[in-house]
Protein backbone atom coordinates (compact mmCIF):
# COMPACT_ATOMS: atom_id res chain seq x y z
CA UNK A 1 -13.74 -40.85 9.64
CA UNK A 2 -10.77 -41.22 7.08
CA UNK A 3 -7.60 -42.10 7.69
CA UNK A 4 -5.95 -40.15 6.13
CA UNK A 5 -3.90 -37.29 8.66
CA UNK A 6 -4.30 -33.89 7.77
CA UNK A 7 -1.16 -31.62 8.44
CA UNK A 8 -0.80 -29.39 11.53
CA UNK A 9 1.34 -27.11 10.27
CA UNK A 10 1.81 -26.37 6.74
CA UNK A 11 5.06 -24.57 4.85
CA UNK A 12 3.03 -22.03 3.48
CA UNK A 13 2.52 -18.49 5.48
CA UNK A 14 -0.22 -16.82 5.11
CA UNK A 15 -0.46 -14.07 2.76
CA UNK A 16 0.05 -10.38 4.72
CA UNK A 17 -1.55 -7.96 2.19
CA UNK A 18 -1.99 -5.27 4.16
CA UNK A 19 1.62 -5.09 5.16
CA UNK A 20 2.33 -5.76 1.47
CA UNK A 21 0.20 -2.93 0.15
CA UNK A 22 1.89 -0.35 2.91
CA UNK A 23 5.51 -1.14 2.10
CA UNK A 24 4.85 -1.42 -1.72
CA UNK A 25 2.98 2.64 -1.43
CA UNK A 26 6.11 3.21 0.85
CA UNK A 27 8.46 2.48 -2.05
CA UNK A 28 6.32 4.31 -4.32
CA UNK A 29 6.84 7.57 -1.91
CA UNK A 30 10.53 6.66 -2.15
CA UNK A 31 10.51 6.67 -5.63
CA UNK A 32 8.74 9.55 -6.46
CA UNK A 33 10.73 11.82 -4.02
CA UNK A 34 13.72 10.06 -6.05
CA UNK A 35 12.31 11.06 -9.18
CA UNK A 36 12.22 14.56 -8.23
CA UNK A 37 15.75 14.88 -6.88
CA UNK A 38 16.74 13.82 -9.70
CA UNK A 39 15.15 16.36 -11.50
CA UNK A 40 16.85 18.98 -9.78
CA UNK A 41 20.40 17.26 -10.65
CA UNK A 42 19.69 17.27 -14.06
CA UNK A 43 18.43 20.80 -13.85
CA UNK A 44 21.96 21.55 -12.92
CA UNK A 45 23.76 20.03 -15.76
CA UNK A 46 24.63 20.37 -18.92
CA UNK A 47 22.87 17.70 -21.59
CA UNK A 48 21.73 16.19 -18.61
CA UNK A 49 19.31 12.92 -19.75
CA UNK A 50 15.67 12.04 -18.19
CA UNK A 51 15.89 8.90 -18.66
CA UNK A 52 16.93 7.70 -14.35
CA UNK A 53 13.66 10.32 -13.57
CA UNK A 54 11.90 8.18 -16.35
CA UNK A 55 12.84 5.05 -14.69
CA UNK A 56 12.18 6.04 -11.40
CA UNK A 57 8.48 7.48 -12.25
CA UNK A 58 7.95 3.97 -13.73
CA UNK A 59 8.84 2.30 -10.70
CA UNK A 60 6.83 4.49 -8.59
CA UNK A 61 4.04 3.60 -11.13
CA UNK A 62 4.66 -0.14 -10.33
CA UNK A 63 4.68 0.21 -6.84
CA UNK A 64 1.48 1.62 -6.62
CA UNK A 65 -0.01 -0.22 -8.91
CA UNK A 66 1.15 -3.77 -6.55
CA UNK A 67 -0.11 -1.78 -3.54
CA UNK A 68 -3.53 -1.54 -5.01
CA UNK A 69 -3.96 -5.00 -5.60
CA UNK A 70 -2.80 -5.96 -2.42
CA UNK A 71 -4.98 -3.21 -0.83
CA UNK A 72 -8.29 -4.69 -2.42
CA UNK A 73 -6.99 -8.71 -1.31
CA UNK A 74 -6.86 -7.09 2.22
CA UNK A 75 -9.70 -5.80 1.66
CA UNK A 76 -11.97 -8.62 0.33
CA UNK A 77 -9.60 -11.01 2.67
CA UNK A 78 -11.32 -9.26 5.37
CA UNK A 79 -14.78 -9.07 4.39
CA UNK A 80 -14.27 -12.87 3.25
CA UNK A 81 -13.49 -13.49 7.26
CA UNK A 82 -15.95 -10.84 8.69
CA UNK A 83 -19.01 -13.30 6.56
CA UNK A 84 -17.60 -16.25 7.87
CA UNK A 85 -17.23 -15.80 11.50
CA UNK A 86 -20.08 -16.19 13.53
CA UNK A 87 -22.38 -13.21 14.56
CA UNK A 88 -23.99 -14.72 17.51
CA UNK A 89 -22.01 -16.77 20.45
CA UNK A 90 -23.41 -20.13 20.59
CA UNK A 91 -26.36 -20.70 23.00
CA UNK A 92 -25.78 -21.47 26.93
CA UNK A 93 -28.00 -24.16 28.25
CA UNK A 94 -29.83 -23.34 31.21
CA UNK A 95 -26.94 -25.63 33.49
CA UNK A 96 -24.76 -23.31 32.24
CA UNK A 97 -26.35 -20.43 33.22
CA UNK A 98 -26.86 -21.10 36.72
């Protein structure tokens, strides 16, 4: 036995990808429907530039791109957990059966 303590509780949360992946596809939704109302107010004006729908397409772009990878850490987080737990519950013995 060492004797060296090991912490209880540590300052580091654990990481929430799936949460992370829906808000980040959330934003991307946001930005997108941004993209296209802004569309339709430059439609209505005169030398109107692209450039905020530009912006806001390349945003959307980002977003989905950081839900992605946070959908495939949930992902392999989960499979990582699923291989680790155990399949069978550990064996009664026979006083604890009767």
């Amino acid at each position: 036995m060492s004797g060296a303590n090991s912490p209880v509780l540590s300052l580091r949360t654990p990481p929430r990808y799936g949460r992370r992946a829906v808000w980040a596809t959330l934003a991307a939704l946001f930005f997108v429907g941004l993209s296209f109302c802004l569309d339709e107010a430059a439609s209505n004006q005169l030398a109107a530039s692209d450039m905020p729908t530009l912006w806001s397409r390349y945003l959307a772009g980002i977003s989905l791109y950081y839900a992605a990878i946070c959908a495939v850490r949930w992902y392999l987080g989960r499979r990582r957990a699923r291989a680790n737990s155990p399949k069978d519950p550990p064996c009664q013995s026979a006083s604890d059966i009767l």
